[in-house]
C-alpha atoms as a PDB file:
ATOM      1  CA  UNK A   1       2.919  -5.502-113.096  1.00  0.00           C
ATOM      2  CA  UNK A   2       2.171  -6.821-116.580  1.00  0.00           C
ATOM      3  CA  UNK A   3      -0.202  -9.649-117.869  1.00  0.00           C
ATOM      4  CA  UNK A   4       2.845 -12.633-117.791  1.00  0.00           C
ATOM      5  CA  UNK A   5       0.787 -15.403-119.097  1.00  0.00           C
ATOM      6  CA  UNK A   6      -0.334 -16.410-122.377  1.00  0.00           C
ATOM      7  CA  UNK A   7      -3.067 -19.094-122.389  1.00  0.00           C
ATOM      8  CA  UNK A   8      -1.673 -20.465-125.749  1.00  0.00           C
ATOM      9  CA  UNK A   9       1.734 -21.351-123.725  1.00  0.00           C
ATOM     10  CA  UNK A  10       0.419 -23.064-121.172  1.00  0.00           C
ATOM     11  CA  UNK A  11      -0.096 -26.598-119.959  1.00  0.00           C
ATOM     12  CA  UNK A  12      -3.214 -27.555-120.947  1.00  0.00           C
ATOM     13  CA  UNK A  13      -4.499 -28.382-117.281  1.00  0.00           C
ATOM     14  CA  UNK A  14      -3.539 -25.219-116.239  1.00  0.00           C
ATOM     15  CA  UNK A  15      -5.500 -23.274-119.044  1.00  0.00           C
ATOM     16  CA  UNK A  16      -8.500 -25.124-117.902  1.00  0.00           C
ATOM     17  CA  UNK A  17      -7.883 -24.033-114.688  1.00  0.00           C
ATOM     18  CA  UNK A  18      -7.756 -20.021-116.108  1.00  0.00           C
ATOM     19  CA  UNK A  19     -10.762 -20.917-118.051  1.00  0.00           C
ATOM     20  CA  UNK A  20     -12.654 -22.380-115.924  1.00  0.00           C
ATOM     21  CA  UNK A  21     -12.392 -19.273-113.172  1.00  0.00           C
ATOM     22  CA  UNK A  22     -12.925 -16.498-115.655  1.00  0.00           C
ATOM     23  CA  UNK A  23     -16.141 -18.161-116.537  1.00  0.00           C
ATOM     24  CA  UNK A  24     -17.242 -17.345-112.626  1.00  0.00           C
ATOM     25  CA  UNK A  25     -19.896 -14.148-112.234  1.00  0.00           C
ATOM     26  CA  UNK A  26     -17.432 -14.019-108.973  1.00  0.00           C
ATOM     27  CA  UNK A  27     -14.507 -13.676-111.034  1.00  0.00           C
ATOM     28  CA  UNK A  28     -16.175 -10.678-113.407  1.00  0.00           C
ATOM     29  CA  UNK A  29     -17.550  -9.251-110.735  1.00  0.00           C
ATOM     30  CA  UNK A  30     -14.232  -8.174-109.823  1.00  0.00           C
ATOM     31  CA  UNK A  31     -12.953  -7.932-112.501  1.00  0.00           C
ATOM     32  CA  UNK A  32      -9.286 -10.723-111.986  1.00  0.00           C
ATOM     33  CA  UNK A  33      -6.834 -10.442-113.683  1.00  0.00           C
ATOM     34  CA  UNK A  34      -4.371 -13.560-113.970  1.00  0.00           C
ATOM     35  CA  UNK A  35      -0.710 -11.825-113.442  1.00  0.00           C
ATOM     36  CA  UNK A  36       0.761 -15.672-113.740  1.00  0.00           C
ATOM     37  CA  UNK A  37      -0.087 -18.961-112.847  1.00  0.00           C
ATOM     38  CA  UNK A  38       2.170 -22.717-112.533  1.00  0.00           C
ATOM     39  CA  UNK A  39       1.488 -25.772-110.601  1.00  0.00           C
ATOM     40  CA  UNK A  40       1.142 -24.673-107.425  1.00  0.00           C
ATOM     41  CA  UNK A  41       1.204 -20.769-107.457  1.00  0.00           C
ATOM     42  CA  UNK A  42      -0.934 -18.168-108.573  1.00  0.00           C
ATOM     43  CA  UNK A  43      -0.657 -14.667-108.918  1.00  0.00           C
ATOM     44  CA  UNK A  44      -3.853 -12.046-109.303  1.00  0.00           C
ATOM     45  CA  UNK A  45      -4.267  -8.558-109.581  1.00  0.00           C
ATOM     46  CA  UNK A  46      -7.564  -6.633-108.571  1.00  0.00           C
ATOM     47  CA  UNK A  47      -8.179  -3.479-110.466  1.00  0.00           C
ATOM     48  CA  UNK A  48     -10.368  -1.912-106.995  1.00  0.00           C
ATOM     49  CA  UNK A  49     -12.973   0.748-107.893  1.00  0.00           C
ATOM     50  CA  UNK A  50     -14.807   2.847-105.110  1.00  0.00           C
ATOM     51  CA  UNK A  51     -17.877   0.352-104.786  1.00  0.00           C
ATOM     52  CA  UNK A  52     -14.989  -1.748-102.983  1.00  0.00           C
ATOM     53  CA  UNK A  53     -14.890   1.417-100.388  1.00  0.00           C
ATOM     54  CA  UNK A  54     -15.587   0.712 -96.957  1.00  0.00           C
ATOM     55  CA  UNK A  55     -17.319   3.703 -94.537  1.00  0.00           C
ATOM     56  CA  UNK A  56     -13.227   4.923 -93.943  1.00  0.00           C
ATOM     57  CA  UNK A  57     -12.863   4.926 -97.927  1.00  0.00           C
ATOM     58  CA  UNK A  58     -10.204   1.898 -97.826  1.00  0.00           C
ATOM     59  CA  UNK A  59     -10.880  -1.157 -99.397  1.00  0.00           C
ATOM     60  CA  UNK A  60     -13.078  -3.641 -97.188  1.00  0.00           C
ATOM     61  CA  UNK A  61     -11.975  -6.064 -96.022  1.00  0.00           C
ATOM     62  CA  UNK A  62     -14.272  -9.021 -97.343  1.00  0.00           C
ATOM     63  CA  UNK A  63     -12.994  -7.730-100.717  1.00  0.00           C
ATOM     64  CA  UNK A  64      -9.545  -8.671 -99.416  1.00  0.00           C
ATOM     65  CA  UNK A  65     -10.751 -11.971 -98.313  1.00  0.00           C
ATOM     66  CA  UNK A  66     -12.306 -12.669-101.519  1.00  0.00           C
ATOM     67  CA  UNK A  67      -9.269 -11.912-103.416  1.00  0.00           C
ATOM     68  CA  UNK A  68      -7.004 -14.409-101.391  1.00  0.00           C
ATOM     69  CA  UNK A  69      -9.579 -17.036-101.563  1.00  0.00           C
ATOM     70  CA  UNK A  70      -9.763 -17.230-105.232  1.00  0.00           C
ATOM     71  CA  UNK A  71      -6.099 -17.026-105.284  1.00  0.00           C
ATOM     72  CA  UNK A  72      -5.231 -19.775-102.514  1.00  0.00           C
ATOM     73  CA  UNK A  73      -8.772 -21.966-104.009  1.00  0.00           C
ATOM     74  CA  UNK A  74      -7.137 -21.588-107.932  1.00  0.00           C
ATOM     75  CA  UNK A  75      -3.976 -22.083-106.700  1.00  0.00           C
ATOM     76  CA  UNK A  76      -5.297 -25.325-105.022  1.00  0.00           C
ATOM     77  CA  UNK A  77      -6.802 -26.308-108.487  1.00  0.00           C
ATOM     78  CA  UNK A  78      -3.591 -26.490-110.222  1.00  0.00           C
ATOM     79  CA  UNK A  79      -2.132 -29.293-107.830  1.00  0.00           C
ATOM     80  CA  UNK A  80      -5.718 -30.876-106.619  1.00  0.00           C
ATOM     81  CA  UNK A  81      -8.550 -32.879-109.026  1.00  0.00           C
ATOM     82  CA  UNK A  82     -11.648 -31.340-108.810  1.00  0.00           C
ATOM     83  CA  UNK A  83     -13.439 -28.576-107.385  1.00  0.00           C
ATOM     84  CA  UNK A  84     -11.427 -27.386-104.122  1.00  0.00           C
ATOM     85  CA  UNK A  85     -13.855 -26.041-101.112  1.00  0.00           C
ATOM     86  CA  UNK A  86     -12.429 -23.629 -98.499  1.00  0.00           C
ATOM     87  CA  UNK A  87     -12.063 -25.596 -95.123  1.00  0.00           C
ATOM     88  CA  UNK A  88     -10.433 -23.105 -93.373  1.00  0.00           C
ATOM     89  CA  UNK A  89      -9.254 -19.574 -93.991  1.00  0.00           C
ATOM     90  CA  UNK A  90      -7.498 -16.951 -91.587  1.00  0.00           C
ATOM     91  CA  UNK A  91      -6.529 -13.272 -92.420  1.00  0.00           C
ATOM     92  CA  UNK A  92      -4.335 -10.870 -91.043  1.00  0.00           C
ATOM     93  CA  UNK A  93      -4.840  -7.120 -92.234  1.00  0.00           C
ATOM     94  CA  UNK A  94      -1.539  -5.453 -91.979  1.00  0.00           C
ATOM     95  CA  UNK A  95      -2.207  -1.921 -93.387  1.00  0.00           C
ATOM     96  CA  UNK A  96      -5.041  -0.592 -95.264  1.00  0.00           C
ATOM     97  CA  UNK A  97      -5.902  -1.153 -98.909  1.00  0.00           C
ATOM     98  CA  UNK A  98      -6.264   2.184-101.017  1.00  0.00           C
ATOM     99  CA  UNK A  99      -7.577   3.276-104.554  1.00  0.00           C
ATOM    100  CA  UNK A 100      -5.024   1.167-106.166  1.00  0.00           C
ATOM    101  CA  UNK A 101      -4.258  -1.898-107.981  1.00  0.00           C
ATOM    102  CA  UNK A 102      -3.791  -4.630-105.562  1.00  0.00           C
ATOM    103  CA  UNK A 103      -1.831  -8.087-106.278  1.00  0.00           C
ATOM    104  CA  UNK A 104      -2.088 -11.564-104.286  1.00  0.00           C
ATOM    105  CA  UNK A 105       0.244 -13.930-104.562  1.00  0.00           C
ATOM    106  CA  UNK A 106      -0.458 -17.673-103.258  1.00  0.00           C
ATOM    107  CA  UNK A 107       1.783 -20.679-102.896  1.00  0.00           C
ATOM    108  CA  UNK A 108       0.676 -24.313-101.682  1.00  0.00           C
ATOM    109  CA  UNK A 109       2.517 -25.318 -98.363  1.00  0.00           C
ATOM    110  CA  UNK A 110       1.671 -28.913 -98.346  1.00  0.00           C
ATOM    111  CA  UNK A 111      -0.679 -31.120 -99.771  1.00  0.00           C
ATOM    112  CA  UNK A 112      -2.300 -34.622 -99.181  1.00  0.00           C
ATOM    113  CA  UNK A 113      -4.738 -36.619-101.351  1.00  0.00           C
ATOM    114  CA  UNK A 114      -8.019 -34.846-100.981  1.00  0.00           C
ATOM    115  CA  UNK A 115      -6.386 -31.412 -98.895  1.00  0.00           C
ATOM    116  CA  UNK A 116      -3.932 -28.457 -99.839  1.00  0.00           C
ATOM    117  CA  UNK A 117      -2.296 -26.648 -97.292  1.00  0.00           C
ATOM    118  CA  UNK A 118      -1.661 -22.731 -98.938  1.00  0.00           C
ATOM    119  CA  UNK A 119      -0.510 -19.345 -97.799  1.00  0.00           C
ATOM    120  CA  UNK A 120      -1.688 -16.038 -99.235  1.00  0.00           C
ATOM    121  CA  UNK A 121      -0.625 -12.390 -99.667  1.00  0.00           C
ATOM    122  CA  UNK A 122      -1.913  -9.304-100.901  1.00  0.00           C
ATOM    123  CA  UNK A 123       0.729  -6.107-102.071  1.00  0.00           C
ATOM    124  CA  UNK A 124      -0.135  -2.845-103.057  1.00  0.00           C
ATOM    125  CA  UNK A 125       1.755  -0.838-105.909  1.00  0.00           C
ATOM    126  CA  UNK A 126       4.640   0.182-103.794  1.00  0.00           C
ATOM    127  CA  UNK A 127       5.176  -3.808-102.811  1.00  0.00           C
ATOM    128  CA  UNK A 128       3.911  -3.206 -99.594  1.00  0.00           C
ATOM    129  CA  UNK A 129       2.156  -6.648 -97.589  1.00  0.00           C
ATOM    130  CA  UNK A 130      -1.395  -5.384 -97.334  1.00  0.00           C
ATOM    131  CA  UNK A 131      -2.919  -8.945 -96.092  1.00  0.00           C
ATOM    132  CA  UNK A 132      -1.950 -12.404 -94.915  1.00  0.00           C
ATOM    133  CA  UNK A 133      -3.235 -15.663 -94.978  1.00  0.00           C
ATOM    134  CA  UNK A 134      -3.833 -19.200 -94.317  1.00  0.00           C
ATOM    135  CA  UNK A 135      -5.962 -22.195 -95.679  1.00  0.00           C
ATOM    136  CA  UNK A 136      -7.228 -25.321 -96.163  1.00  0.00           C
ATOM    137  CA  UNK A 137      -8.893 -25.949 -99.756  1.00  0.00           C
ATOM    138  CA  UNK A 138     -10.830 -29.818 -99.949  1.00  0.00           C
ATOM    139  CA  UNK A 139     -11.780 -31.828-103.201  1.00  0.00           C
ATOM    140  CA  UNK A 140     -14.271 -35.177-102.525  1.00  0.00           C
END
């Protein structure tokens, strides 16, 4: 997968939302990358390194769960005002991340005034569903 955003030829609203993330020592300690972003869905990629590594040499999992809560909590940013909070957050691990690129793809379900409703996935190189999940993302 390729860089498919340029912040120049976005919406305005949703460059500050890009902007606003990559400003995060979260974000750079990752290292993100934005793969593409809209109202409502956002796509990441996570160049992994060994220091990711858990004791089996796989990726850990709380480095999973961090990459599908920034994706699901900036993906609730682009339809919610403000700063969304995780409320609630479930994972499934499906198969075992390797020393590979990883991408995580997020969609919002439903959404009310304050609350967004999203689903999650994570995909290694070979488009294979690494990850699942499920939250709620809050703005007061």
């Amino acid at each position: 997968m390729l860089d498919l955003y340029n912040k120049s030829d976005l919406p305005i609203e949703i460059a500050e939302v890009i902007n606003e993330y990559e400003k995060g020592p979260h974000w750079k300690l990752m290292d993100f990358k934005v793969q593409s972003i809209d109202k409502g869905s956002v796509s990441l990629k996570l160049p992994t390194r060994e220091e990711f590594n858990n004791i089996k040499g796989t990726i850990h999992g709380g480095i999973l769960a961090a990459l599908l809560d920034t994706t699901m909590g900036m993906t609730a940013k682009t339809i919610l005002k403000g700063t969304p909070i995780t409320i609630q957050f479930n994972i499934q691990f499906l198969k075992p991340g390797i020393d590979e690129p990883l991408y995580s793809k997020s969609k919002v379900i439903d959404v009310g005034k304050s609350t967004c409703f999203l689903e999650g996935h994570i995909y290694n190189e070979l488009k294979e569903l690494i990850a699942y999940s499920t939250g709620t993302f809050k703005v007061n």
